[in-house]
Each structure stands twice: as C-alpha cells, then as structure tokens.
C-alpha atoms as a PDB file:
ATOM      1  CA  UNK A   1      -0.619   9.758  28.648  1.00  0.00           C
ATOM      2  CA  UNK A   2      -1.297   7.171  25.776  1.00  0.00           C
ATOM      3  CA  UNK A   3      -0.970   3.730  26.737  1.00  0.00           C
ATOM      4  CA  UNK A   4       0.610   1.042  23.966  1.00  0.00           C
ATOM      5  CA  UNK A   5      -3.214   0.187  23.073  1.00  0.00           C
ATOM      6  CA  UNK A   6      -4.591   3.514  22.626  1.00  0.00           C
ATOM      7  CA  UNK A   7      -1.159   4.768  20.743  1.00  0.00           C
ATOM      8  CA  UNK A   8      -1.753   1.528  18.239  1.00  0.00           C
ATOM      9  CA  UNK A   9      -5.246   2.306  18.088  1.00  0.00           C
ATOM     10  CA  UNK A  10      -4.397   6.065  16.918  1.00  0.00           C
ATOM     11  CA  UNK A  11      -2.013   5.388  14.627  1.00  0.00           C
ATOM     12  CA  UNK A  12      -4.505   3.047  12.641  1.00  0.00           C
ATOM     13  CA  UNK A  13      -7.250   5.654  12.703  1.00  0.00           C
ATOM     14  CA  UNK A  14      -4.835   8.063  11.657  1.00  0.00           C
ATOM     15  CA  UNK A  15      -3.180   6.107   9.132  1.00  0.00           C
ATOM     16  CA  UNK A  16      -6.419   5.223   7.545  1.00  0.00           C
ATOM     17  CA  UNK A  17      -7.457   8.603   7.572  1.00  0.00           C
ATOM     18  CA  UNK A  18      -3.745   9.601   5.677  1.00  0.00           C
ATOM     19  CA  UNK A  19      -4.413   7.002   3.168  1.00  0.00           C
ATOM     20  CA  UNK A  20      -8.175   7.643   1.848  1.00  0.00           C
ATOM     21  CA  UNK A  21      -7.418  11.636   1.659  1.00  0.00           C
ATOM     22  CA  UNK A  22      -8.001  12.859  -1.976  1.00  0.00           C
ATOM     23  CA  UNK A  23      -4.556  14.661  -1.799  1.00  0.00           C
ATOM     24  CA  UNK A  24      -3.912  17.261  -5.247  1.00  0.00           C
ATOM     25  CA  UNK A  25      -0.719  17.178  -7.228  1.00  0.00           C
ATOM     26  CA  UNK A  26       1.396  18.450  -7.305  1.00  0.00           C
ATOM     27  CA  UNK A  27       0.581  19.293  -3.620  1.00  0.00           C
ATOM     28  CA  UNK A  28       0.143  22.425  -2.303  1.00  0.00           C
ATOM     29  CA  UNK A  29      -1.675  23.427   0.697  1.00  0.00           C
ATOM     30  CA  UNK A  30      -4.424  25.832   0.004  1.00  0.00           C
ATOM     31  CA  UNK A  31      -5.207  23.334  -2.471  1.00  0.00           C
ATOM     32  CA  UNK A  32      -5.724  20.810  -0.427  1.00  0.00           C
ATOM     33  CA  UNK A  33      -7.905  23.068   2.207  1.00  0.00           C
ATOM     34  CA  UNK A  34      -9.997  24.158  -0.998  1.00  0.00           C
ATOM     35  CA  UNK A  35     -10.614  20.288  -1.228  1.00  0.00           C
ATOM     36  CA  UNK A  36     -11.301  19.637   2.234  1.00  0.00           C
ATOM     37  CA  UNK A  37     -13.907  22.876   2.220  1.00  0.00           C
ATOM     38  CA  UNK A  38     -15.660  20.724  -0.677  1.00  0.00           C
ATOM     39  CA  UNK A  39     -15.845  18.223   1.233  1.00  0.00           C
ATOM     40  CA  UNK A  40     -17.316  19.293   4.458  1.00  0.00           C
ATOM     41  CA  UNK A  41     -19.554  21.722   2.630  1.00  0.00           C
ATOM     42  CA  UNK A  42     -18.573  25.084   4.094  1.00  0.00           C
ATOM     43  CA  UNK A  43     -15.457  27.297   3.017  1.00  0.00           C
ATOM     44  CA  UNK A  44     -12.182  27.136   4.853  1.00  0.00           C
ATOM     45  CA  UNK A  45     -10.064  30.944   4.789  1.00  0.00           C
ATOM     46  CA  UNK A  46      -6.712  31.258   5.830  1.00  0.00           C
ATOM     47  CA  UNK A  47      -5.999  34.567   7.794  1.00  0.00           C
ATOM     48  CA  UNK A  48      -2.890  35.811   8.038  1.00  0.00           C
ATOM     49  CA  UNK A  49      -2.438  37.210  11.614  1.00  0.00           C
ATOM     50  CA  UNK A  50       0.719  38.524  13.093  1.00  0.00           C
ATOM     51  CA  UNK A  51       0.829  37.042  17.080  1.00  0.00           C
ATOM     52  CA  UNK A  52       3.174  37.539  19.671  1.00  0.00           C
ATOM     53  CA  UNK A  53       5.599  34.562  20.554  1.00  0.00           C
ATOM     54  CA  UNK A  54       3.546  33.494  23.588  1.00  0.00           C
ATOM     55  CA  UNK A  55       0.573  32.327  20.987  1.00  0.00           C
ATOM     56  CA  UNK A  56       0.763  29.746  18.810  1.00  0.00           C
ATOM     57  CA  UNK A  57       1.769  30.143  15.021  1.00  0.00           C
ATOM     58  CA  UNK A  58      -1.458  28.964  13.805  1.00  0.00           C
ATOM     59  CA  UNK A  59      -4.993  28.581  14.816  1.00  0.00           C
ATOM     60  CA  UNK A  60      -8.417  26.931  13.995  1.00  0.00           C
ATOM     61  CA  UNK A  61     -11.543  29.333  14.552  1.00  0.00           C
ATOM     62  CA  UNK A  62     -14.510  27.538  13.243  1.00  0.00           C
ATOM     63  CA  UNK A  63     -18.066  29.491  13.768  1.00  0.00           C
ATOM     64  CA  UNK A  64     -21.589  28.156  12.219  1.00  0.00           C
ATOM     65  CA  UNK A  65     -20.802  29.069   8.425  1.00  0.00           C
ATOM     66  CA  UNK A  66     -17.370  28.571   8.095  1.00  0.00           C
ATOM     67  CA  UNK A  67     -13.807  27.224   9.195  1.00  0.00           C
ATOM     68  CA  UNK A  68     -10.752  29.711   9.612  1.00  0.00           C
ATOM     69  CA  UNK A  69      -7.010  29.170   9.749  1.00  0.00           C
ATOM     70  CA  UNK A  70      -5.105  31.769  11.620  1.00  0.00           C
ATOM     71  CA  UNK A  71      -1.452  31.473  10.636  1.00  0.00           C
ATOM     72  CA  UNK A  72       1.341  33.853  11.101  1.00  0.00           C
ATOM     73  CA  UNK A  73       2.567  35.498   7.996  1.00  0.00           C
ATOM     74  CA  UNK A  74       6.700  35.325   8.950  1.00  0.00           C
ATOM     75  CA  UNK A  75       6.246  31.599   9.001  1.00  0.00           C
ATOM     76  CA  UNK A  76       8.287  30.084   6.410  1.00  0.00           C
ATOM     77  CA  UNK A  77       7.249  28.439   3.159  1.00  0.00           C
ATOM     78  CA  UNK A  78       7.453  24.431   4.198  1.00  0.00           C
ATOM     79  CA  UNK A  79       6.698  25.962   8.005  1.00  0.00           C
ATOM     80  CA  UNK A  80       3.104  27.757   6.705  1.00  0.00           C
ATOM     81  CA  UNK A  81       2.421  24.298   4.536  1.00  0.00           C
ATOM     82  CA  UNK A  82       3.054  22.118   8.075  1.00  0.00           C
ATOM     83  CA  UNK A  83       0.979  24.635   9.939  1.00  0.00           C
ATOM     84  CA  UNK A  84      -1.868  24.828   7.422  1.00  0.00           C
ATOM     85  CA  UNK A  85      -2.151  20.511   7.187  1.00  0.00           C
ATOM     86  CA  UNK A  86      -2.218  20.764  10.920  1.00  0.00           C
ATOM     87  CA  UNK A  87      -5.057  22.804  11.457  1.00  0.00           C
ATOM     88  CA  UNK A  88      -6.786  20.574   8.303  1.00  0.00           C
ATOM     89  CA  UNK A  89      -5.867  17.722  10.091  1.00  0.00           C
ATOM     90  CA  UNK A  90      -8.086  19.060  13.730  1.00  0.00           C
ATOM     91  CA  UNK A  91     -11.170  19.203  11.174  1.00  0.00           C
ATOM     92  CA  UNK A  92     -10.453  15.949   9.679  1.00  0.00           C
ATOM     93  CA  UNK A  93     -10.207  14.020  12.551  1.00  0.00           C
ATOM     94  CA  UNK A  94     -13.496  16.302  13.757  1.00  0.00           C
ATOM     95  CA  UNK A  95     -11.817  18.388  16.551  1.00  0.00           C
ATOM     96  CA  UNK A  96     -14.026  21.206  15.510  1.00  0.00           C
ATOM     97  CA  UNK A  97     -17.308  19.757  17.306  1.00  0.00           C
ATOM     98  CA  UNK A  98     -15.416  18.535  20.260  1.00  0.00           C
ATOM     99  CA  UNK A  99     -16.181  20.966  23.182  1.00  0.00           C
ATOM    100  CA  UNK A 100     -12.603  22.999  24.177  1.00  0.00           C
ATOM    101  CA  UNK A 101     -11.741  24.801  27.114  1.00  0.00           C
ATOM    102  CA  UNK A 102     -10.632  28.675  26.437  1.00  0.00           C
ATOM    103  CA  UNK A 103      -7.259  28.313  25.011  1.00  0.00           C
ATOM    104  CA  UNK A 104      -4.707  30.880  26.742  1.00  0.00           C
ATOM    105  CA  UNK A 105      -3.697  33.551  24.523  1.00  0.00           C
ATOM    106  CA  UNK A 106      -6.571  33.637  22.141  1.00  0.00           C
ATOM    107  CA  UNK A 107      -8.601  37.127  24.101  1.00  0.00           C
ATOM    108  CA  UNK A 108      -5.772  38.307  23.639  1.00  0.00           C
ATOM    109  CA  UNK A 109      -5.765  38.168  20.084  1.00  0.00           C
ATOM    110  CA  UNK A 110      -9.431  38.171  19.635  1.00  0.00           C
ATOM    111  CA  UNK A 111     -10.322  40.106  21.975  1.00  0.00           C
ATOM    112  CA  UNK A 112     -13.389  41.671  19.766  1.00  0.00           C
ATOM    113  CA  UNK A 113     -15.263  38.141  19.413  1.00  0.00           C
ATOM    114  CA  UNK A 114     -17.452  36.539  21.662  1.00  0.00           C
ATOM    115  CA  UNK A 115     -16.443  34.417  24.396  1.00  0.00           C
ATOM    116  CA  UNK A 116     -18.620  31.724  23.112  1.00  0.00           C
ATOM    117  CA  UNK A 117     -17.251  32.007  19.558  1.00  0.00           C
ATOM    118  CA  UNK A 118     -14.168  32.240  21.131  1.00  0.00           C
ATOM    119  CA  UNK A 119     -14.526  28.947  23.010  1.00  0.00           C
ATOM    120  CA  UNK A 120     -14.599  27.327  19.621  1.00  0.00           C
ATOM    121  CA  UNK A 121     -11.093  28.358  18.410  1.00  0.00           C
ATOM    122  CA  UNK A 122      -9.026  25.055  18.072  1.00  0.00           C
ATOM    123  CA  UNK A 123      -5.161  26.337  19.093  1.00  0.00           C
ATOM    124  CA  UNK A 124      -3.596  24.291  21.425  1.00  0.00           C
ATOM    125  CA  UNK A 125       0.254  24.644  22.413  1.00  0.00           C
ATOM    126  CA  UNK A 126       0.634  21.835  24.540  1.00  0.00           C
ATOM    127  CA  UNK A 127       1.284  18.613  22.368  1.00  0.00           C
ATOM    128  CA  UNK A 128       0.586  16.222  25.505  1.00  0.00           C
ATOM    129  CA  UNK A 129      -3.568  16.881  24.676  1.00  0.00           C
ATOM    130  CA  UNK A 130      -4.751  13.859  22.351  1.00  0.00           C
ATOM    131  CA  UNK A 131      -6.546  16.479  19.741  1.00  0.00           C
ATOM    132  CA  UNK A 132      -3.194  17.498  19.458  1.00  0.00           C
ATOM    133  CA  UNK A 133      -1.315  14.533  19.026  1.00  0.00           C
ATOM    134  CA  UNK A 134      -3.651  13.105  16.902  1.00  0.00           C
ATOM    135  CA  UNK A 135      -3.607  16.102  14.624  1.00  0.00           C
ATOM    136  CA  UNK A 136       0.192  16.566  14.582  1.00  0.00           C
ATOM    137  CA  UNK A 137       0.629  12.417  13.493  1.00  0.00           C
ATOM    138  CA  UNK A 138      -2.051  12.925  10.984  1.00  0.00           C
ATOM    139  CA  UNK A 139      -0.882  16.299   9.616  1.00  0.00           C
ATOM    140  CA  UNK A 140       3.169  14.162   9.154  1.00  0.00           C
ATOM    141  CA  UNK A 141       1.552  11.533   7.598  1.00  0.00           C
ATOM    142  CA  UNK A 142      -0.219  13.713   4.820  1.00  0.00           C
ATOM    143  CA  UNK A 143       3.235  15.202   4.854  1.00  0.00           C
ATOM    144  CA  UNK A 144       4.902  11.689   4.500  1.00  0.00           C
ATOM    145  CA  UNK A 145       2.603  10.841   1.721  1.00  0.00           C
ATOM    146  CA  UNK A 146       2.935  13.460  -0.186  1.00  0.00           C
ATOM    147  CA  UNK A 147       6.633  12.878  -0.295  1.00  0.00           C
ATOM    148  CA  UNK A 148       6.275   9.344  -0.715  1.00  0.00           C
ATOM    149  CA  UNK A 149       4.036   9.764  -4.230  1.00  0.00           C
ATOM    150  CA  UNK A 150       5.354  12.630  -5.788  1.00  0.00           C
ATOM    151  CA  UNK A 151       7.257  14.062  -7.565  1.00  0.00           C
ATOM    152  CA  UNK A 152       8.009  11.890 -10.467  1.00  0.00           C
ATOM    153  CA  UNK A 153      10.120   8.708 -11.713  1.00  0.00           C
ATOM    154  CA  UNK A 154      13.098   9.828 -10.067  1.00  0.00           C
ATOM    155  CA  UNK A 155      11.252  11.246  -6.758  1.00  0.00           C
ATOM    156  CA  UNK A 156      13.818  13.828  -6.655  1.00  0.00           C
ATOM    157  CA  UNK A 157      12.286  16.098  -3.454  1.00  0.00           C
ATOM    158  CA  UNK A 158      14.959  18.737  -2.990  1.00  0.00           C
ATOM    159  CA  UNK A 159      15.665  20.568   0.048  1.00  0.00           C
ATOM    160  CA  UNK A 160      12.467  20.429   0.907  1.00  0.00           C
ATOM    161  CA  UNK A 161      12.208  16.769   1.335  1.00  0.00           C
ATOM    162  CA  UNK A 162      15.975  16.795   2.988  1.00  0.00           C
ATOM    163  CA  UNK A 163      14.535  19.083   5.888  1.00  0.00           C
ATOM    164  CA  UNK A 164      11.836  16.699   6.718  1.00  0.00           C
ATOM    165  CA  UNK A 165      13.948  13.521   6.492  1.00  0.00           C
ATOM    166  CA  UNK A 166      13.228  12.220   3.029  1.00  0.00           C
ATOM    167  CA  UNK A 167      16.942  11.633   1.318  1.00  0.00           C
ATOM    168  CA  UNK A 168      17.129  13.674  -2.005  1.00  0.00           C
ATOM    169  CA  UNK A 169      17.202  10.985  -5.520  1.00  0.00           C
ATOM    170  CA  UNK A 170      19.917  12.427  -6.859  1.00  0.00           C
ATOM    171  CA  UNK A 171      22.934  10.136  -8.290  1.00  0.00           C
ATOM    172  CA  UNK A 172      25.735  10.516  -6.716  1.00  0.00           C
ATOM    173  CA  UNK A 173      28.829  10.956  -8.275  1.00  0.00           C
ATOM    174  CA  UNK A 174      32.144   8.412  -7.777  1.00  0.00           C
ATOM    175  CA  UNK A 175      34.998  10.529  -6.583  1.00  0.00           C
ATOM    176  CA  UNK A 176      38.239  10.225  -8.509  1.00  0.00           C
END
C-alpha cells in the first residue's frame, strides 16, 4: 500500500519520465518501441501469442540480447496500443533488472524455456505490486500525452480519444 508520500513521489518520477519521452507522430506504438529499442541499445519484438483467460493479455520477456512483448492477437486496436506502452513503460522505468518472483501462468505458456529465463518474464496481474502501478500510471500518461499534443489545430481525437476520456473537438451544432 502507497502512502500519500510515496504516491506523490511516484507520480513526479513518472510524470517526468512522461514528459522527456521522445514520443513519434503521429503516434503509433511499434513506433514508439522501435524508438525505445534505440535507445536502450538492444531490439524490442512484439510476439503475438494466443493465452488462455487465466494469463495476462500481454507480457515482458527480456533475456541477455533482447526485450520481447508477448501480446494477445484478439486484443483490440486501442487495447494492443495500451498493452504495448505498458510493457514499454516496465523497461522505462527499469523493471527489467529488478529481480521477480515466477509469475503464475507463465510455465504454462512457456513451458519450453528455462526456469531462469523464465524468472525474467515481467507479467504481473495483480495491479496492487508497485512495478505495476508504476508502469500502468506511466503507460496513461504517455497515453494522456499523446492525446494532449496531437492531432492538429482542432485536436479532433475521434472515438478513440472519447473511449479514453478525452472529449472529441468537434463543433457542435445549435438545435432549431
């Protein structure tokens, strides 16, 4: 449990982190993780892997050459793009060389690897675990900001930006 110190204390490391991101426009996801492979130095792939409900829809595997995203391919469009900033957002905030207990589920669906490589997949499903908190607040504020700077004079963001709480620019019309 946060207390009001260490929740104002994460929200301005994660704001600052938000804020210095090089983010590409117009936004799109894999975009962003080709970016964020350039700047660590070591590729990021995205994998699509079909999972059972009882395992998370996405997943960070990182082994000694390179970073994986595990994401389920039925996810939908704006769904994948949350998913995908999520498990950006674990790297960025350098969850990927903190040491994490064996995550339930993930034998299961790896059950080929090795439990030490294993150990190193990044897919939490409880949101009460600070990695996770800190990586779901910095993944919305990406999210926020890219919203907030784009598109365009009008900042018209569709449905899109309706399902995540950003009112669409449009004019609206008088009746009568």
């Amino acid at each position: 449990m946060l207390t009001a110190r260490s929740h104002r204390r994460l929200w301005r490391k994660v704001r600052a982190l938000s804020e210095e991101l090089e983010l590409p426009y117009p936004f799109d996801a894999e975009t962003f993780l080709a970016l964020l492979a350039e700047r660590r130095g070591r590729p990021i792939e995205v994998l699509s892997v079909a999972v059972d409900a009882a395992i998370p829809c996405g997943l960070l595997m990182t082994t000694d050459h390179a970073d994986y995203i595990l994401c389920t391919p039925g996810a939908s469009a704006l769904h994948r793009q949350h998913i995908l900033v999520h498990e950006a957002a674990h790297l960025l905030c350098g969850h990927d060389r903190l040491p994490t207990p064996e995550t339930p589920g993930v034998r299961a669906l790896l059950p080929g690897l090795s439990p030490d490589l294993v150990r190193r997949v990044l897919g939490r499903t409880v949101y009460a675990e600070p990695a996770e908190q800190e990586a779901e607040l910095l993944a919305s504020l990406i999210l926020h900001r890219v919203l907030r700077e784009g598109p365009g004079p009008g900042r018209d963001h569709g449905r899109a930006g309706t399902l995540v709480g950003v009112p669409s620019r449009r004019p609206v019309r008088p009746r009568g």
